[in-house]
Protein backbone atom coordinates (compact mmCIF):
# COMPACT_ATOMS: atom_id res chain seq x y z
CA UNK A 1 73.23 27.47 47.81
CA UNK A 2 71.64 30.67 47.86
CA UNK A 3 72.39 33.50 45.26
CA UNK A 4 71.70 36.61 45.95
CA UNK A 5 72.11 39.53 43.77
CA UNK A 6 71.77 43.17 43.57
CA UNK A 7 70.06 44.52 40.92
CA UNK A 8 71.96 47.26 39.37
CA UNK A 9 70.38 50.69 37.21
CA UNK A 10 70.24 49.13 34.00
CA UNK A 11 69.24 45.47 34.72
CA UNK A 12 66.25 43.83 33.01
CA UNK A 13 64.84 40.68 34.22
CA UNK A 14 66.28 38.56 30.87
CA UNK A 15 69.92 39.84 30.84
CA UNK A 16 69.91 38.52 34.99
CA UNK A 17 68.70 35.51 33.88
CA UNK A 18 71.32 35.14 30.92
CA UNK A 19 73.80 35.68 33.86
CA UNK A 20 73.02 33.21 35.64
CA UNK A 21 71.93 30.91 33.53
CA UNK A 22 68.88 30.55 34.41
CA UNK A 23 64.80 31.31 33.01
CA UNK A 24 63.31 34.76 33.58
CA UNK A 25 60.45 32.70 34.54
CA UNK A 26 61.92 31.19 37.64
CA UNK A 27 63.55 34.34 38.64
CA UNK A 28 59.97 36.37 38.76
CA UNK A 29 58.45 33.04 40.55
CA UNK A 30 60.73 32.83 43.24
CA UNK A 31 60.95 36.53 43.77
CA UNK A 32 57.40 37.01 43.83
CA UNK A 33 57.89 39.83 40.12
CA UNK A 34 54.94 41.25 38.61
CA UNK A 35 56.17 44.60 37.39
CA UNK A 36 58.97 46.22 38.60
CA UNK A 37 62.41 44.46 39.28
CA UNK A 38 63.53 45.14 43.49
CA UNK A 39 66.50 46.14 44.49
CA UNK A 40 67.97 42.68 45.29
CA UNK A 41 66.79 39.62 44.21
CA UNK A 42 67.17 35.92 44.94
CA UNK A 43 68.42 33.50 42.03
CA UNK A 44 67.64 30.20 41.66
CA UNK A 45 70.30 27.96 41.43
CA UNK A 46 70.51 25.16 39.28
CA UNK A 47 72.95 22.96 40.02
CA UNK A 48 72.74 22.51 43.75
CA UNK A 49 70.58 23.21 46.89
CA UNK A 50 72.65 23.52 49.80
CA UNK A 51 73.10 25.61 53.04
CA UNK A 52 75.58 26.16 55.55
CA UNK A 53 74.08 25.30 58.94
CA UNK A 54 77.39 26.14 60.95
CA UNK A 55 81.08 26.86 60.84
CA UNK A 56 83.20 24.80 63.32
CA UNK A 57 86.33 26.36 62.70
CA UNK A 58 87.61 24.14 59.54
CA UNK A 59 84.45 21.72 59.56
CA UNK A 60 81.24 23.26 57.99
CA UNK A 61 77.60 21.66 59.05
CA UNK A 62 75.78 21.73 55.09
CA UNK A 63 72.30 21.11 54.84
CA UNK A 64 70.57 19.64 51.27
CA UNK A 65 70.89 16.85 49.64
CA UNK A 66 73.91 14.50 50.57
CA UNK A 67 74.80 13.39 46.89
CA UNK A 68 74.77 17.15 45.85
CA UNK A 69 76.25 18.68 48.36
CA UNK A 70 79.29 16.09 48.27
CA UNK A 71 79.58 16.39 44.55
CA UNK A 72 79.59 20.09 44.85
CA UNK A 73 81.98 20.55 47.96
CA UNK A 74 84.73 17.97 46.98
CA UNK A 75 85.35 20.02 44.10
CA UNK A 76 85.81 23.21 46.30
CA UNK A 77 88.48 21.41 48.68
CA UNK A 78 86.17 19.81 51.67
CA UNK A 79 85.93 16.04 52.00
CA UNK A 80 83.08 14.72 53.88
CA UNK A 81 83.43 13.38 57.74
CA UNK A 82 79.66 12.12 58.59
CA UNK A 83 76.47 12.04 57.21
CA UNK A 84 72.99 11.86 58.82
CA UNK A 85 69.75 12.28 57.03
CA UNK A 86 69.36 15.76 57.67
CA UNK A 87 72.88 17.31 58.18
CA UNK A 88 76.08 16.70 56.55
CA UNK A 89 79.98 17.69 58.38
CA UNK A 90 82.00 18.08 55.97
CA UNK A 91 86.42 19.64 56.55
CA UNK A 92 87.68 21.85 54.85
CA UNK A 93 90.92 20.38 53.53
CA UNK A 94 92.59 22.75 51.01
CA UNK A 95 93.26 26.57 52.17
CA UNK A 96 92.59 28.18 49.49
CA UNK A 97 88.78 28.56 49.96
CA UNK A 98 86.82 31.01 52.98
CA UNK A 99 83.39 30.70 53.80
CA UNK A 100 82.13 33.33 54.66
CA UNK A 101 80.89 33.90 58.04
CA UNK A 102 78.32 36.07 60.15
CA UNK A 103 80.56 39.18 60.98
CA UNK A 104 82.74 38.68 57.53
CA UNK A 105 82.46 41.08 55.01
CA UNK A 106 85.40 42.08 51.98
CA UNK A 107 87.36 44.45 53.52
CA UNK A 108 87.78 42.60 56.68
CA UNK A 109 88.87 39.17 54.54
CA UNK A 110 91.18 40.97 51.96
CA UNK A 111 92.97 42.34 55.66
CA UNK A 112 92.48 38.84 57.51
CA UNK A 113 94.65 36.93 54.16
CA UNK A 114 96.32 40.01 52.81
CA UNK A 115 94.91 40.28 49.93
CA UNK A 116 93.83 42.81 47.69
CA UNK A 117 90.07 43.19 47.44
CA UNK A 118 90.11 43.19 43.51
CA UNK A 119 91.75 40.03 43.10
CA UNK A 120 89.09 38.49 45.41
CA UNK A 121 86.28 40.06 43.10
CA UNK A 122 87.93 38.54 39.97
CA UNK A 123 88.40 35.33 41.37
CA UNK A 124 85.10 34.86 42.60
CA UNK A 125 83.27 36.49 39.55
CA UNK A 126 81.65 38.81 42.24
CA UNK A 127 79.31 41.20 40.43
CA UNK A 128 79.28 43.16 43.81
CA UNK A 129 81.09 43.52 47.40
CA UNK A 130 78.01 42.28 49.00
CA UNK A 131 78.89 38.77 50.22
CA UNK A 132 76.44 36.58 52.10
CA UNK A 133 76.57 34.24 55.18
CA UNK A 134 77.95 30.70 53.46
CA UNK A 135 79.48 31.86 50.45
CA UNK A 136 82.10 30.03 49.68
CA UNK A 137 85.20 32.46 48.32
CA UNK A 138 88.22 31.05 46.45
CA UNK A 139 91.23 32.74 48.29
């Protein structure tokens, strides 16, 4: 899954990569970094490599690999209905999770569950309101 992040005033390049978890190094590869740090970055993800292709309602089309993405997404509540080589369907079987759509943003999800906005940033460990098309949000 893709993590993207916005680089706040008094970000360095090491204490993003302490964040996440993850080596400086990769971080100024896969951003392209020679001097200064952009605005928003991409952050490699370690543990698994996995897109949402579509949202059918409560069945999501994930693209990666199968082992991962299952692993990944039966501990977030979806169980998996079919499998090709390419493209996985997988239903979404507990509530408690949103992924986030096209249109979506926080405001508009905090009114769609009733929910207060903070309580979504805490559970989430959002570092900013800026979601992203796929996320997957614990409700």
């Amino acid at each position: 899954m893709k993590i993207i992040y916005n680089v706040e005033k008094f970000d360095t390049l090491q204490k993003i990569a302490e964040k996440f978890s993850v080596s400086a190094e990769k971080i100024k590869q896969l951003n392209n970094i020679s001097n200064e740090l952009p605005k928003v970055i991409e952050i490699p993800n370690n543990s698994v490599d996995f897109e949402v292709v579509a949202n059918l309602n409560r069945e999501f089309l994930f693209k990666g690999d199968y082992s991962l993405v299952k692993n990944s997404l039966s501990k977030l509540g979806f169980h998996s209905k079919n499998s090709n080589s390419d493209v996985h369907l997988f239903k979404k079987t507990q509530s408690n999770i949103y992924v986030v759509g096209v249109l979506d943003n926080l405001n508009a999800i905090c009114n769609k569950f009733k929910l207060d906005k903070n309580d979504i940033i805490a559970k989430n460990n959002l570092k900013s309101e800026k979601l992203f098309i796929g996320q997957i949000l614990k409700i």
